[in-house]
Structure formats: structure tokens, C-alpha cells
N, C-alpha and C. Protein backbone atom coordinates (compact mmCIF):
# COMPACT_ATOMS: atom_id res chain seq x y z
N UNK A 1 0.83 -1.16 0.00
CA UNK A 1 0.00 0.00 0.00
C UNK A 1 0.89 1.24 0.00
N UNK A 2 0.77 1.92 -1.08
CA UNK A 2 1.61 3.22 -1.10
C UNK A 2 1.04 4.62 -0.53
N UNK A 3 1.20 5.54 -0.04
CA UNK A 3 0.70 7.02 0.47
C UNK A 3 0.90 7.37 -0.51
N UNK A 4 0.43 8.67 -0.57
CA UNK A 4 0.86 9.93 -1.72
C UNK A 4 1.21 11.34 -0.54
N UNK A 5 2.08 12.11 -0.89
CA UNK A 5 2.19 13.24 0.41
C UNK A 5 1.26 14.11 -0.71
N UNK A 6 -0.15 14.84 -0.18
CA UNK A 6 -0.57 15.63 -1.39
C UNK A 6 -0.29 17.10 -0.74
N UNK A 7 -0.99 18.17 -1.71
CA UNK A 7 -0.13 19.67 -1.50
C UNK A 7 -1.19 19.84 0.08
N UNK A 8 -1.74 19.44 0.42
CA UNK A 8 -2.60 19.77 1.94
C UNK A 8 -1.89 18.98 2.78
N UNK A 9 -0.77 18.17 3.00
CA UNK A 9 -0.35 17.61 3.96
C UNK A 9 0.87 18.98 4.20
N UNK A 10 1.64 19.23 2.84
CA UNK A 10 2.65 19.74 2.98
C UNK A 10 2.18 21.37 3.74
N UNK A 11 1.12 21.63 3.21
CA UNK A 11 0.13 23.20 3.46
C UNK A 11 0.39 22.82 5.67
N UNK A 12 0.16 21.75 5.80
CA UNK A 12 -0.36 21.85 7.24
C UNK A 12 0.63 21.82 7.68
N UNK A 13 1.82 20.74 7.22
CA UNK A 13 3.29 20.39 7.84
C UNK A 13 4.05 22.02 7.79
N UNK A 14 3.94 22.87 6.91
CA UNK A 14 4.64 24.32 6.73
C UNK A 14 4.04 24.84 8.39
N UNK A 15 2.60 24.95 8.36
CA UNK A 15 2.28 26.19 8.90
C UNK A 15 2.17 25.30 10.70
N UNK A 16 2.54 23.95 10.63
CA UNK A 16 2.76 23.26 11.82
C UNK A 16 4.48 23.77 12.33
N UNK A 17 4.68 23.45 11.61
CA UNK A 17 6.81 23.72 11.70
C UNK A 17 6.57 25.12 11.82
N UNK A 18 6.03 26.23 11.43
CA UNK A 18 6.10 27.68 12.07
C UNK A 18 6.18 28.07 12.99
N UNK A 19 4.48 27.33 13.45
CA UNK A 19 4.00 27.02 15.22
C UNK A 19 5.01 26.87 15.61
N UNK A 20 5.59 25.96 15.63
CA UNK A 20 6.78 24.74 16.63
C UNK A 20 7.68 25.87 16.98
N UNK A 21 7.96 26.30 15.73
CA UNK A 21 9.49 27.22 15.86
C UNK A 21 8.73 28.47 16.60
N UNK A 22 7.82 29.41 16.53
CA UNK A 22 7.64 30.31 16.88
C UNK A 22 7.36 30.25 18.71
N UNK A 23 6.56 29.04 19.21
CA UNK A 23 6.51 28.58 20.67
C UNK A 23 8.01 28.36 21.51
N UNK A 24 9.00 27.46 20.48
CA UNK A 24 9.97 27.35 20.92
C UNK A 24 11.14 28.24 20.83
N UNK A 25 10.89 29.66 20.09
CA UNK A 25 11.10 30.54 20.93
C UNK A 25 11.05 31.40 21.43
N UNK A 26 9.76 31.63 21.73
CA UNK A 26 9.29 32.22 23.14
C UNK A 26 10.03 31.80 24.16
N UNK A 27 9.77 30.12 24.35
CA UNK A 27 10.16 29.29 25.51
C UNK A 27 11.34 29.53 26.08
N UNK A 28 12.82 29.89 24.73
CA UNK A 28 13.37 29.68 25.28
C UNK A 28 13.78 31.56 25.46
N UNK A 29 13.13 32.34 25.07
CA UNK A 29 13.55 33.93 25.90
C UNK A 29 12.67 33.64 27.11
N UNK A 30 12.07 33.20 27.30
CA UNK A 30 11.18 33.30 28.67
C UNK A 30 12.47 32.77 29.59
N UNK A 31 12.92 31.35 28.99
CA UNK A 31 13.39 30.62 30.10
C UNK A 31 14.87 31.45 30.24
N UNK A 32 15.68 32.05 29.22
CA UNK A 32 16.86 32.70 29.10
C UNK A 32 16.48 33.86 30.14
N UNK A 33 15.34 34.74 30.29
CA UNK A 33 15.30 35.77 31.16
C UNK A 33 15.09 35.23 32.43
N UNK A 34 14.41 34.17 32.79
CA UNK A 34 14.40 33.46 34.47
C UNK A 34 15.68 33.01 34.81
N UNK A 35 16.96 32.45 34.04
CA UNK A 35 17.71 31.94 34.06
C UNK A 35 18.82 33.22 34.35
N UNK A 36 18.77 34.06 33.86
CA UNK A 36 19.47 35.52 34.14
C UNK A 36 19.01 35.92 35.41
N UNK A 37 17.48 36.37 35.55
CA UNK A 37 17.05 37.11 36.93
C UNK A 37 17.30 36.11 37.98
N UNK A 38 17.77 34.87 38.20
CA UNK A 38 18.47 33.67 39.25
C UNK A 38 19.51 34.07 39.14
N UNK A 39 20.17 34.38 38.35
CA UNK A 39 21.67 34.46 38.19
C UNK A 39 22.21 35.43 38.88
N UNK A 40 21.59 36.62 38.15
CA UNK A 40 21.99 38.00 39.28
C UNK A 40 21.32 38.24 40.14
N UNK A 41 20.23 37.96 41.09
CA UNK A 41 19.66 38.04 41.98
C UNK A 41 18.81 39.04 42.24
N UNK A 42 17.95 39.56 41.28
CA UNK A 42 17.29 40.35 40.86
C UNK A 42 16.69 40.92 39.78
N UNK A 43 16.20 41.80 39.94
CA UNK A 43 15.60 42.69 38.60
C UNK A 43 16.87 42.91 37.31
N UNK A 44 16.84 42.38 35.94
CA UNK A 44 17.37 42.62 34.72
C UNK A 44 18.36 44.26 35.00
N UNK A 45 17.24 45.44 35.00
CA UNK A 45 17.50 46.83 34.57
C UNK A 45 17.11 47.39 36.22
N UNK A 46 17.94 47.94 36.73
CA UNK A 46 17.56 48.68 38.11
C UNK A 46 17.82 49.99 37.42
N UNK A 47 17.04 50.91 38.34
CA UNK A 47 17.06 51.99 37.89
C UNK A 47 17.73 52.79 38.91
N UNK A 48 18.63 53.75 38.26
CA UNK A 48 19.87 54.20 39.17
C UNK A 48 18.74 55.03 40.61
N UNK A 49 19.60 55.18 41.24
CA UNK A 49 19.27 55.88 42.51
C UNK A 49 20.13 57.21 42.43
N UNK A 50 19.48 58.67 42.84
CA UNK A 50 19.96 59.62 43.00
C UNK A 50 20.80 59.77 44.79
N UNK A 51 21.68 60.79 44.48
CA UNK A 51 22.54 60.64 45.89
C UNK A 51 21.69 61.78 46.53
N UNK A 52 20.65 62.73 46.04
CA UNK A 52 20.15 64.04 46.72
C UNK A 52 19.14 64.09 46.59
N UNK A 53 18.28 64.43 47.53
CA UNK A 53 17.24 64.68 47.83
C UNK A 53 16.76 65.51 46.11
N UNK A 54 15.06 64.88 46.13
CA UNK A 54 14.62 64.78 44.68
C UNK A 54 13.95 66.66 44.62
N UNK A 55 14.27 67.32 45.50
CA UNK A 55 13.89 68.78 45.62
C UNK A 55 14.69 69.71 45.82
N UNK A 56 16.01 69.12 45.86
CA UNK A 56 17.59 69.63 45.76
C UNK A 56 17.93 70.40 44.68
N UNK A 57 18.56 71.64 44.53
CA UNK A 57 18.57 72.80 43.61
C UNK A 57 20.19 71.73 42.66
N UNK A 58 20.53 71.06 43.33
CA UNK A 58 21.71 70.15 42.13
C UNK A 58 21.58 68.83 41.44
N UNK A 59 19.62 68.58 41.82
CA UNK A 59 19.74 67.26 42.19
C UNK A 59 19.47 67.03 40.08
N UNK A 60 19.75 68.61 38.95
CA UNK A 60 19.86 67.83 38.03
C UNK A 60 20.84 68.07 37.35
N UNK A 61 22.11 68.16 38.43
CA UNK A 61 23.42 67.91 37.76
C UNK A 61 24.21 66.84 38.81
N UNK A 62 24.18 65.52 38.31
CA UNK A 62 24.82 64.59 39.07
C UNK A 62 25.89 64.63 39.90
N UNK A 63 27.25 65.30 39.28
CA UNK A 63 28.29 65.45 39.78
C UNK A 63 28.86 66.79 40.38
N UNK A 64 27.90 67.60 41.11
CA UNK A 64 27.65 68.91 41.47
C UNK A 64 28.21 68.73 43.24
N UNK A 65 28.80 69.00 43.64
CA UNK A 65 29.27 69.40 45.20
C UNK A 65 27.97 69.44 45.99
N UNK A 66 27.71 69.02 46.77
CA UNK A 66 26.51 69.79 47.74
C UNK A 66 27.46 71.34 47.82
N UNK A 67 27.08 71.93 48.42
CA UNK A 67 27.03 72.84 49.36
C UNK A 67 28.78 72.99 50.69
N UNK A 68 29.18 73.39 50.76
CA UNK A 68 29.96 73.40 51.82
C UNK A 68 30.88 72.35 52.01
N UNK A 69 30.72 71.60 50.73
CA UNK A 69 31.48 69.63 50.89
C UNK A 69 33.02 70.11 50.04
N UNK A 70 32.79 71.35 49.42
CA UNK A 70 34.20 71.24 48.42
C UNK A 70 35.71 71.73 49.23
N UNK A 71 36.32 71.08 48.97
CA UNK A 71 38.12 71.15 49.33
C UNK A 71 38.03 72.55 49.00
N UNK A 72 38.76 72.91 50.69
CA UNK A 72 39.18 74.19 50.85
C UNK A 72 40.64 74.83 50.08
N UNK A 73 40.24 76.37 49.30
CA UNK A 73 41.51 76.70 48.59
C UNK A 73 42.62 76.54 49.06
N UNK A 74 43.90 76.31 47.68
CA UNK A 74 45.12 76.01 48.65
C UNK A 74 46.14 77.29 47.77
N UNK A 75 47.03 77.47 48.50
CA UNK A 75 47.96 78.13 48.25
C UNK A 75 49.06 77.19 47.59
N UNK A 76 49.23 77.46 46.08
CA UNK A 76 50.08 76.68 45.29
C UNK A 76 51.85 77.64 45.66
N UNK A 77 52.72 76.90 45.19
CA UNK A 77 54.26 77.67 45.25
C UNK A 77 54.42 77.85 43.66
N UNK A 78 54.72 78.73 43.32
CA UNK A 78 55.07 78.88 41.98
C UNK A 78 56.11 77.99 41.06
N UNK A 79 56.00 77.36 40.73
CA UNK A 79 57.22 76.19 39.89
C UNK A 79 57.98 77.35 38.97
N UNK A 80 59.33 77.56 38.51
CA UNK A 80 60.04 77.47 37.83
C UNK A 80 59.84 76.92 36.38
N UNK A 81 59.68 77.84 35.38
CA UNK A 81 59.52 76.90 34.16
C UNK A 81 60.95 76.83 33.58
């Protein structure tokens, strides 16, 4: 007894093998991102934390002195060129 493969087996086998591939990978970014957030022990993307109070007149220049924190002037000696 012989089969024949006709063009509706091949029609279903295409759009079956799509499925397959398109589930499997999902599966495996799903499982690649659980496998990361175990790894590092947390959230993917943290979002930075500011060092100053969020009503602070520097708080939107990051690397700004507070107030009264900066190294006091110094008296340099003149070098010789």
C-alpha cells in the first residue's frame, strides 16, 4: 500500500513547523530571562538611585558638590619653568 504526500499535507506540515518554531522561541527567551534574573539576583534593569534629595537645587546635575562639601583653597608655590 503506497501514500501519496498531497499539497494539503505539505500546506499543514509548513504552517505546523512555524508554530513549533515560533513557541519554541518564546520558551526559550522566557526561560533565558528566568535563568538571568536567578543568576543575578534580581531585577534585569535597576534603575539608578539619586545621591540628593529629589527637591535639591543640584539634584539635576549629578556630579555637582553639595554645598559646603568642596576642598578648601590652597595656596600653590610657583614652579620654575
Amino acid at each position: 500500500m503506497r501514500t501519496t504526500l498531497t499539497p494539503d499535507f505539505f500546506q499543514l506540515f509548513a504552517v505546523l513547523l512555524v508554530v513549533a518554531v515560533a513557541v519554541l522561541l518564546v520558551v526559550v527567551a522566557v526561560a533565558d530571562s528566568w535563568f538571568l534574573r536567578l543568576r543575578t539576583g534580581g531585577p534585569l534593569r535597576r534603575r539608578p538611585t539619586s545621591r540628593t534629595a529629589p527637591n535639591a537645587p543640584d539634584a539635576t546635575v549629578p556630579n555637582a558638590p553639595d554645598k559646603g562639601r568642596t576642598a578648601p583653597r590652597t595656596t600653590r608655590t610657583p614652579v620654575p619653568r
